[in-house]
PDB file of N, CA and C in Angstrom:
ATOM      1  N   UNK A   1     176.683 -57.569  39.500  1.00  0.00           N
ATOM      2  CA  UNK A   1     176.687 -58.065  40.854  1.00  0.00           C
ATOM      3  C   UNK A   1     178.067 -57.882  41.504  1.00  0.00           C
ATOM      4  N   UNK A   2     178.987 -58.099  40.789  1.00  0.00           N
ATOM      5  CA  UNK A   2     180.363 -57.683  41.673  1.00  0.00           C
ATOM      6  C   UNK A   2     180.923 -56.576  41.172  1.00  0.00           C
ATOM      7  N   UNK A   3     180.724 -55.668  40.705  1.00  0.00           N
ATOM      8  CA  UNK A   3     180.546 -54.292  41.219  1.00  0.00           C
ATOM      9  C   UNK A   3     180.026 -53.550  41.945  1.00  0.00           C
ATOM     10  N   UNK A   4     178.709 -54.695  42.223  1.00  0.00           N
ATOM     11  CA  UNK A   4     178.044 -53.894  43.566  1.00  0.00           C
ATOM     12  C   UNK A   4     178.524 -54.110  45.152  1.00  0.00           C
ATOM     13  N   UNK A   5     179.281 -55.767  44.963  1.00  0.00           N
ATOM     14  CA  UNK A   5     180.080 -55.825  45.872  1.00  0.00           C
ATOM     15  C   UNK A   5     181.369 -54.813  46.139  1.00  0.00           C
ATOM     16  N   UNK A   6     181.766 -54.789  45.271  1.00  0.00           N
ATOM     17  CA  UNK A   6     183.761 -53.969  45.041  1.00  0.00           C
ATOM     18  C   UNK A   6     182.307 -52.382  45.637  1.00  0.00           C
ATOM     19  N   UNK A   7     181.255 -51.776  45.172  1.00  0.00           N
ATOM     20  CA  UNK A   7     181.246 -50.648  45.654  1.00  0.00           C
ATOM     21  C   UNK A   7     181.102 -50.763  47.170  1.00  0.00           C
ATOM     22  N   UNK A   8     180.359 -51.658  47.350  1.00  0.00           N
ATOM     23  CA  UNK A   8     179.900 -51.747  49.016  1.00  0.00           C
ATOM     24  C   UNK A   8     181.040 -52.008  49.917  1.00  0.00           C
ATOM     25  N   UNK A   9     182.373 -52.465  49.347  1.00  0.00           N
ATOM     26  CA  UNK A   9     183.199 -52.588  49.904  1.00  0.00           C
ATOM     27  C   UNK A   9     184.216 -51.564  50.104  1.00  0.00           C
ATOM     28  N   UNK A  10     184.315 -50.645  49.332  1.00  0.00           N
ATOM     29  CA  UNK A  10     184.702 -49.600  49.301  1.00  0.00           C
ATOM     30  C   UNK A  10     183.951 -48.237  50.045  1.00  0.00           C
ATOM     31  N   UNK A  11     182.324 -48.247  50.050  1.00  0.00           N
ATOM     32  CA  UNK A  11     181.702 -47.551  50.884  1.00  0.00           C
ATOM     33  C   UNK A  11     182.245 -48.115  52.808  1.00  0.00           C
ATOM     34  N   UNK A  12     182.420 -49.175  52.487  1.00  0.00           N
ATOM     35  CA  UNK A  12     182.513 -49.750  54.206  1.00  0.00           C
ATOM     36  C   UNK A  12     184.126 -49.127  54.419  1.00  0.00           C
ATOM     37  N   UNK A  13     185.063 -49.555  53.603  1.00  0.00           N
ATOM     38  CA  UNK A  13     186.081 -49.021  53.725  1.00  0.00           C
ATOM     39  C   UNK A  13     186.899 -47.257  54.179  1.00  0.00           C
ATOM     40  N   UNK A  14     185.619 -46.394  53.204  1.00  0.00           N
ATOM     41  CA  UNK A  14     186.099 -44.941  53.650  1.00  0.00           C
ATOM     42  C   UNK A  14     185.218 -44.655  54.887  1.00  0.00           C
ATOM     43  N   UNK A  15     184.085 -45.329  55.342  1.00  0.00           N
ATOM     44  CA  UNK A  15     182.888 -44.681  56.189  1.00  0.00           C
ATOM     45  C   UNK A  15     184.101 -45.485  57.354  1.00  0.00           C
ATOM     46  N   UNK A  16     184.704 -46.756  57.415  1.00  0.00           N
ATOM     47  CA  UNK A  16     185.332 -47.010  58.292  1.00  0.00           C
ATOM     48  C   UNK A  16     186.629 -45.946  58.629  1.00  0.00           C
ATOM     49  N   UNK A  17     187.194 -44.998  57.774  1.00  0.00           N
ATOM     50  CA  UNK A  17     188.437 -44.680  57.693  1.00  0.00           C
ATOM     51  C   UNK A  17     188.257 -43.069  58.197  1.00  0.00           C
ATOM     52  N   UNK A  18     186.686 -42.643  57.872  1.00  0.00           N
ATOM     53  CA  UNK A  18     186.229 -41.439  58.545  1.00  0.00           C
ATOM     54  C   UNK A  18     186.018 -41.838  59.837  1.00  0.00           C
ATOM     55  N   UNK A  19     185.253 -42.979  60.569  1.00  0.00           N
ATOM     56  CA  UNK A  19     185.455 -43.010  61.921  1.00  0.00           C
ATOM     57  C   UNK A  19     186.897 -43.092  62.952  1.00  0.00           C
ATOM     58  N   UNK A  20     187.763 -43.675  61.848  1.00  0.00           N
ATOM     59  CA  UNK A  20     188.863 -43.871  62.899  1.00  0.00           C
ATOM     60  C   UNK A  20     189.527 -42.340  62.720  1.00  0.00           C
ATOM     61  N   UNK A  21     189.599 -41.647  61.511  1.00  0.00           N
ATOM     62  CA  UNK A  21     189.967 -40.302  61.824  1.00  0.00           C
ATOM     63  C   UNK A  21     189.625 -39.410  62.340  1.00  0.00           C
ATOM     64  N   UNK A  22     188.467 -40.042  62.658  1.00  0.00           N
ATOM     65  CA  UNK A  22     187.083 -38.815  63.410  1.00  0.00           C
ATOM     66  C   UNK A  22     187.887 -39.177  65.149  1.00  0.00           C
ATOM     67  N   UNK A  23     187.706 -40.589  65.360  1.00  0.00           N
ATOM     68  CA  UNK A  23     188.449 -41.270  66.715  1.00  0.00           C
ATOM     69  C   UNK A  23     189.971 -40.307  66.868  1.00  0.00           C
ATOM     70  N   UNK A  24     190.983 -40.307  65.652  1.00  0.00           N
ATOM     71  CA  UNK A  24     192.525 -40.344  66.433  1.00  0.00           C
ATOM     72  C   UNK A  24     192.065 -38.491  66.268  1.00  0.00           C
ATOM     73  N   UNK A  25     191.726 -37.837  65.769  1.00  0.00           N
ATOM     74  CA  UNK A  25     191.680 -36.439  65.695  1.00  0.00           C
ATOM     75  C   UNK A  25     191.512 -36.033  67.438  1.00  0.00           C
ATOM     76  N   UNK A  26     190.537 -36.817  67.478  1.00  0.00           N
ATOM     77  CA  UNK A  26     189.458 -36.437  68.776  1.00  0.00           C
ATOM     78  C   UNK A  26     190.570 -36.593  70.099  1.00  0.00           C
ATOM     79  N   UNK A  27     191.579 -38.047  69.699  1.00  0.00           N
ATOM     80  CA  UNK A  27     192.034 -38.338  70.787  1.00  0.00           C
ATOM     81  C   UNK A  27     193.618 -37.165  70.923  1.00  0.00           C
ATOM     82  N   UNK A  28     193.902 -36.663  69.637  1.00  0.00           N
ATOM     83  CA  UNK A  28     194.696 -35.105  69.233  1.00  0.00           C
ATOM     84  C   UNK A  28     194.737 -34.281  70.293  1.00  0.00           C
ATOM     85  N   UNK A  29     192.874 -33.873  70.041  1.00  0.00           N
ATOM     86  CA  UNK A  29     193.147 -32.478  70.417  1.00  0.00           C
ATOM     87  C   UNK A  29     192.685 -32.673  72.133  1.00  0.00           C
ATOM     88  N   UNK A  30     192.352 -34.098  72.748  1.00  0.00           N
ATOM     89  CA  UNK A  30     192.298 -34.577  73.924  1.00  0.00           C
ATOM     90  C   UNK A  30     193.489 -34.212  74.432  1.00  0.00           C
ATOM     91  N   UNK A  31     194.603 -34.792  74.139  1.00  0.00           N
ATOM     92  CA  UNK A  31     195.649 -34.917  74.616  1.00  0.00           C
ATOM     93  C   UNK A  31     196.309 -33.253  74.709  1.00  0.00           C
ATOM     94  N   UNK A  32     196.160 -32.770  73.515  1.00  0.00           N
ATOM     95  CA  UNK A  32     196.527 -30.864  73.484  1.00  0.00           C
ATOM     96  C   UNK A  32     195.992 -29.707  74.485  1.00  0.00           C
ATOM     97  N   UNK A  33     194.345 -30.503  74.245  1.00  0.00           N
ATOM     98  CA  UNK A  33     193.588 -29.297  75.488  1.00  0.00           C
ATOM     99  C   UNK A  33     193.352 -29.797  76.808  1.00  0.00           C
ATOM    100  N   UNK A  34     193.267 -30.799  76.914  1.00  0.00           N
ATOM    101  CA  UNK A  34     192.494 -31.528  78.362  1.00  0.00           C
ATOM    102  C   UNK A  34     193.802 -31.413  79.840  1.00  0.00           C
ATOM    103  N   UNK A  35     194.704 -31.338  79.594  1.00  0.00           N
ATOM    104  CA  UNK A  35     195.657 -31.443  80.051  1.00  0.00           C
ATOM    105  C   UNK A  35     196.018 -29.568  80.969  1.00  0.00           C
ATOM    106  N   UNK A  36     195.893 -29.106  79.795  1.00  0.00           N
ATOM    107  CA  UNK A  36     195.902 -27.624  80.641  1.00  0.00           C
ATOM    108  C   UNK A  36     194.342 -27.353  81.154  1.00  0.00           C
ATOM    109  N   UNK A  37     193.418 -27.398  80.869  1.00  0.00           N
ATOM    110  CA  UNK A  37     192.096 -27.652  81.676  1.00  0.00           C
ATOM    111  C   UNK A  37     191.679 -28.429  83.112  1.00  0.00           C
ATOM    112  N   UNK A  38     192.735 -29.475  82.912  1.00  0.00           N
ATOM    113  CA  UNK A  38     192.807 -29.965  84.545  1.00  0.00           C
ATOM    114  C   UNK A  38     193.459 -29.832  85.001  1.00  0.00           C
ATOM    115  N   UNK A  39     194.499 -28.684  84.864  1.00  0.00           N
ATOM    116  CA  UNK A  39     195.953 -28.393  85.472  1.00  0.00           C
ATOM    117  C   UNK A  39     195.281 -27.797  86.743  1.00  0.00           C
ATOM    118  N   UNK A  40     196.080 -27.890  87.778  1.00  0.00           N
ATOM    119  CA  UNK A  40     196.004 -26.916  88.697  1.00  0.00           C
ATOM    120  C   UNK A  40     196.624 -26.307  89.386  1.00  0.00           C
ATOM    121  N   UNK A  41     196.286 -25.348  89.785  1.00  0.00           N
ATOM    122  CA  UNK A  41     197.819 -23.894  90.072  1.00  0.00           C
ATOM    123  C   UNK A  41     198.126 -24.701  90.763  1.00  0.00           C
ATOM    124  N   UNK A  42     199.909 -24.806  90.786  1.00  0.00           N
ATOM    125  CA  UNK A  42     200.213 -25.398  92.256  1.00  0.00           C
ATOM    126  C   UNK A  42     201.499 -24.105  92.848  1.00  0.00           C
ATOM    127  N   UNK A  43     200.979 -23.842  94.256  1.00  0.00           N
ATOM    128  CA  UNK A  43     201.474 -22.549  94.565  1.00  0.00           C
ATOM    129  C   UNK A  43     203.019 -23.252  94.959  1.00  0.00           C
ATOM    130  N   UNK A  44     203.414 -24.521  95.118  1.00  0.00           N
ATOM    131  CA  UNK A  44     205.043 -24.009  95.128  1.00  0.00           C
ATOM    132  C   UNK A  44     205.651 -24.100  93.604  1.00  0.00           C
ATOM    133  N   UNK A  45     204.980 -24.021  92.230  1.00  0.00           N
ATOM    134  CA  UNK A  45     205.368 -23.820  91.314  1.00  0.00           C
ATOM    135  C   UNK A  45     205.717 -22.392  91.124  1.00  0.00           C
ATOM    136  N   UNK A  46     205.501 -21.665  91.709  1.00  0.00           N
ATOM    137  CA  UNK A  46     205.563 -20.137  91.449  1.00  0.00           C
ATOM    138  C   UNK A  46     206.495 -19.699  93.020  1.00  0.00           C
ATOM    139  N   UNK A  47     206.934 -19.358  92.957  1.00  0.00           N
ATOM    140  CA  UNK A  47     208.509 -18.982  94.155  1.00  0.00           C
ATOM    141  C   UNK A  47     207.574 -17.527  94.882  1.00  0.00           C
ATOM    142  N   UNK A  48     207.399 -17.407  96.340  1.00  0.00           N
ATOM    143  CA  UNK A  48     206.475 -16.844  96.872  1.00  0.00           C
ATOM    144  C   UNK A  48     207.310 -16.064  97.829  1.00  0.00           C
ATOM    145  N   UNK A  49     207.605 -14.651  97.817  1.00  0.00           N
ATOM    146  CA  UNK A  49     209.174 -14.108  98.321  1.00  0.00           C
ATOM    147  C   UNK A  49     207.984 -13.727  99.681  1.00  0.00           C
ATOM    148  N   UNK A  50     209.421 -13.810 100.777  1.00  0.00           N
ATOM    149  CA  UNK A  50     208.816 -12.954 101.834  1.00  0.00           C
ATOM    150  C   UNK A  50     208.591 -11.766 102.181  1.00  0.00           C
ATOM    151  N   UNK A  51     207.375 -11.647 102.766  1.00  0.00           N
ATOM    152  CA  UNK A  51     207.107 -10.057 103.650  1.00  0.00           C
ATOM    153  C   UNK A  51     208.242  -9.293 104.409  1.00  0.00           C
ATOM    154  N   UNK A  52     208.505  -8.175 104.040  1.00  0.00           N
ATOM    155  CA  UNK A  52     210.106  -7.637 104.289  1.00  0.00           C
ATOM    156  C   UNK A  52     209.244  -6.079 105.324  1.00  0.00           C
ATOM    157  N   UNK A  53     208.321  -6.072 104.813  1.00  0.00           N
ATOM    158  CA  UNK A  53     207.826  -4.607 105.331  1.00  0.00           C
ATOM    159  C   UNK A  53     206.275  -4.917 105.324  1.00  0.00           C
ATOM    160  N   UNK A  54     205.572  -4.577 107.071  1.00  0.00           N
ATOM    161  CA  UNK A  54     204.025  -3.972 107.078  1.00  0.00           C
ATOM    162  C   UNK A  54     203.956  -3.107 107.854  1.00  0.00           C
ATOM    163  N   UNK A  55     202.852  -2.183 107.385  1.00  0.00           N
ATOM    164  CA  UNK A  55     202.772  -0.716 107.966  1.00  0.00           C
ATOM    165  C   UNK A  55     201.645  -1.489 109.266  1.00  0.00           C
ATOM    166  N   UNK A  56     202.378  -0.671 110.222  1.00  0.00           N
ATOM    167  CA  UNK A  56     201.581  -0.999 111.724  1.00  0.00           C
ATOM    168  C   UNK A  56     201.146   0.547 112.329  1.00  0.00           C
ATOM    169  N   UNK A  57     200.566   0.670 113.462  1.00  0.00           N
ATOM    170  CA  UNK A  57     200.331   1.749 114.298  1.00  0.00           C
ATOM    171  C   UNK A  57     201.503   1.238 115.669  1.00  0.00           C
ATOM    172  N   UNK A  58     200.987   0.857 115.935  1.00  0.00           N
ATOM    173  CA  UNK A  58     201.862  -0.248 116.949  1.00  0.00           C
ATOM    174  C   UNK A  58     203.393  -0.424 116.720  1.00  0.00           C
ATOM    175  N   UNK A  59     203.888  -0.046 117.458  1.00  0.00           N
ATOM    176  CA  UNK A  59     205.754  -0.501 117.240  1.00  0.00           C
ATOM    177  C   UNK A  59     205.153  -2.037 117.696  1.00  0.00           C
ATOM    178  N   UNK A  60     206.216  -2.892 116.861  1.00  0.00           N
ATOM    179  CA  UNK A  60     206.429  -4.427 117.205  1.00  0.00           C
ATOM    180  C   UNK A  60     207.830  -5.368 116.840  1.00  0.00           C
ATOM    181  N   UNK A  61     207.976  -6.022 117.353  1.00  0.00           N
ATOM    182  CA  UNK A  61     209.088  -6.309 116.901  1.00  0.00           C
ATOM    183  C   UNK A  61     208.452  -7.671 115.923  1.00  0.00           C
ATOM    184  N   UNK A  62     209.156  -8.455 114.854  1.00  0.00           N
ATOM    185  CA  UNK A  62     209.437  -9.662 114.398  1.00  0.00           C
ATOM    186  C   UNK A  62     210.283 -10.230 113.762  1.00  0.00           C
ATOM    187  N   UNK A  63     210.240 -11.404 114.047  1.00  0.00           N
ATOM    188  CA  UNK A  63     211.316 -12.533 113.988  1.00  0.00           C
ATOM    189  C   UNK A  63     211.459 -13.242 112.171  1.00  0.00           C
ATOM    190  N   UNK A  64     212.070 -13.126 111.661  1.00  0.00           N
ATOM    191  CA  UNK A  64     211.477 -13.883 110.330  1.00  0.00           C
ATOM    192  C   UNK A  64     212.706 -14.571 109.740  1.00  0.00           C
ATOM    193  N   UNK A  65     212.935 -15.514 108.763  1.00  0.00           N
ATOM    194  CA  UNK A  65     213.960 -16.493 108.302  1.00  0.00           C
ATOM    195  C   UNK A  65     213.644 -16.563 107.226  1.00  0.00           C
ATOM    196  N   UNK A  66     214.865 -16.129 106.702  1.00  0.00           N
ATOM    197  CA  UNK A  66     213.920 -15.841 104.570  1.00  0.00           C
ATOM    198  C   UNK A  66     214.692 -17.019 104.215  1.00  0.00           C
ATOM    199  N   UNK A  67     213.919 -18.448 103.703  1.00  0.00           N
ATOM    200  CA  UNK A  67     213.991 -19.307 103.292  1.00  0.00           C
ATOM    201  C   UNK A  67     213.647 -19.924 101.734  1.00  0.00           C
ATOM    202  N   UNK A  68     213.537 -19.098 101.331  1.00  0.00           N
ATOM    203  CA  UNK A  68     213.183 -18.852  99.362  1.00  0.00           C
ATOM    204  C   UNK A  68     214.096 -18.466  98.869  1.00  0.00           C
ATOM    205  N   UNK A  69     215.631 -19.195  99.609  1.00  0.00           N
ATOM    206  CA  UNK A  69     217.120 -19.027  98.609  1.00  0.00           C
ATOM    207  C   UNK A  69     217.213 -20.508  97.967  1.00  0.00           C
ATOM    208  N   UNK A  70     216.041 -21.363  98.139  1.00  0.00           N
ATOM    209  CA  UNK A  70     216.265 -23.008  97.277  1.00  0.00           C
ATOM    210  C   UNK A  70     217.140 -24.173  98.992  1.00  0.00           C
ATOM    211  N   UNK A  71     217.118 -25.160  97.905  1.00  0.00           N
ATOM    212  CA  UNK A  71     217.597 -25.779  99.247  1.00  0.00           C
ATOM    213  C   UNK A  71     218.869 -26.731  98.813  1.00  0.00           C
ATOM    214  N   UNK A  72     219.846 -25.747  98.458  1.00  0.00           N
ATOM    215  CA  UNK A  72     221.271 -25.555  98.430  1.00  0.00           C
ATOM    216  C   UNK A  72     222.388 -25.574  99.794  1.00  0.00           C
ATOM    217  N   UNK A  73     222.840 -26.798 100.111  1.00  0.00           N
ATOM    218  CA  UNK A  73     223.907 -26.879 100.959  1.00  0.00           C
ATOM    219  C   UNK A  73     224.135 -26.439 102.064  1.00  0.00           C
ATOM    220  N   UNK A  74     224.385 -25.592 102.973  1.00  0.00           N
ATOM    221  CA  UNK A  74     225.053 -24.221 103.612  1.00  0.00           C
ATOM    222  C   UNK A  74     226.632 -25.122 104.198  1.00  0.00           C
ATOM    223  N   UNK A  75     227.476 -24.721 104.063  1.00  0.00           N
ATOM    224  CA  UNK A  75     228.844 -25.078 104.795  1.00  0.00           C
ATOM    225  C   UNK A  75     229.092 -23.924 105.871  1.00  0.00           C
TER     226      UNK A  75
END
């Protein structure tokens, strides 16, 4: 009779110790993949240079201010 206890207690013990490793694994590879899966492009992460040249038919003139030197000081 109390060996059948000490086994049943030991069955509860590893079946408990597979769920929580089954749990922190899960919450692992949550934290590893889920994160780049809901990322989302964000376009001022990537530096976006200006249009310097377009081919026209049309002579035209334009005006432009190249502002993708950061936002550093000017004296």
């Amino acid at each position: 009779m109390e060996d059948q206890k000490q086994q049943d207690k030991f069955k509860f013990f590893i079946k408990t110790g597979i769920v929580v490793l089954s749990f922190l694994v899960l919450i692992a590879l949550g934290i590893r993949y889920i994160p780049s899966a809901l990322s989302v492009t964000n376009s001022a992460s990537t530096r976006q240079l200006p249009i310097y040249c377009v081919d026209e038919k049309e002579n035209k003139v334009a005006l432009s201010f190249d502002a993708a030197w950061g936002n550093a000081r000017l004296r």
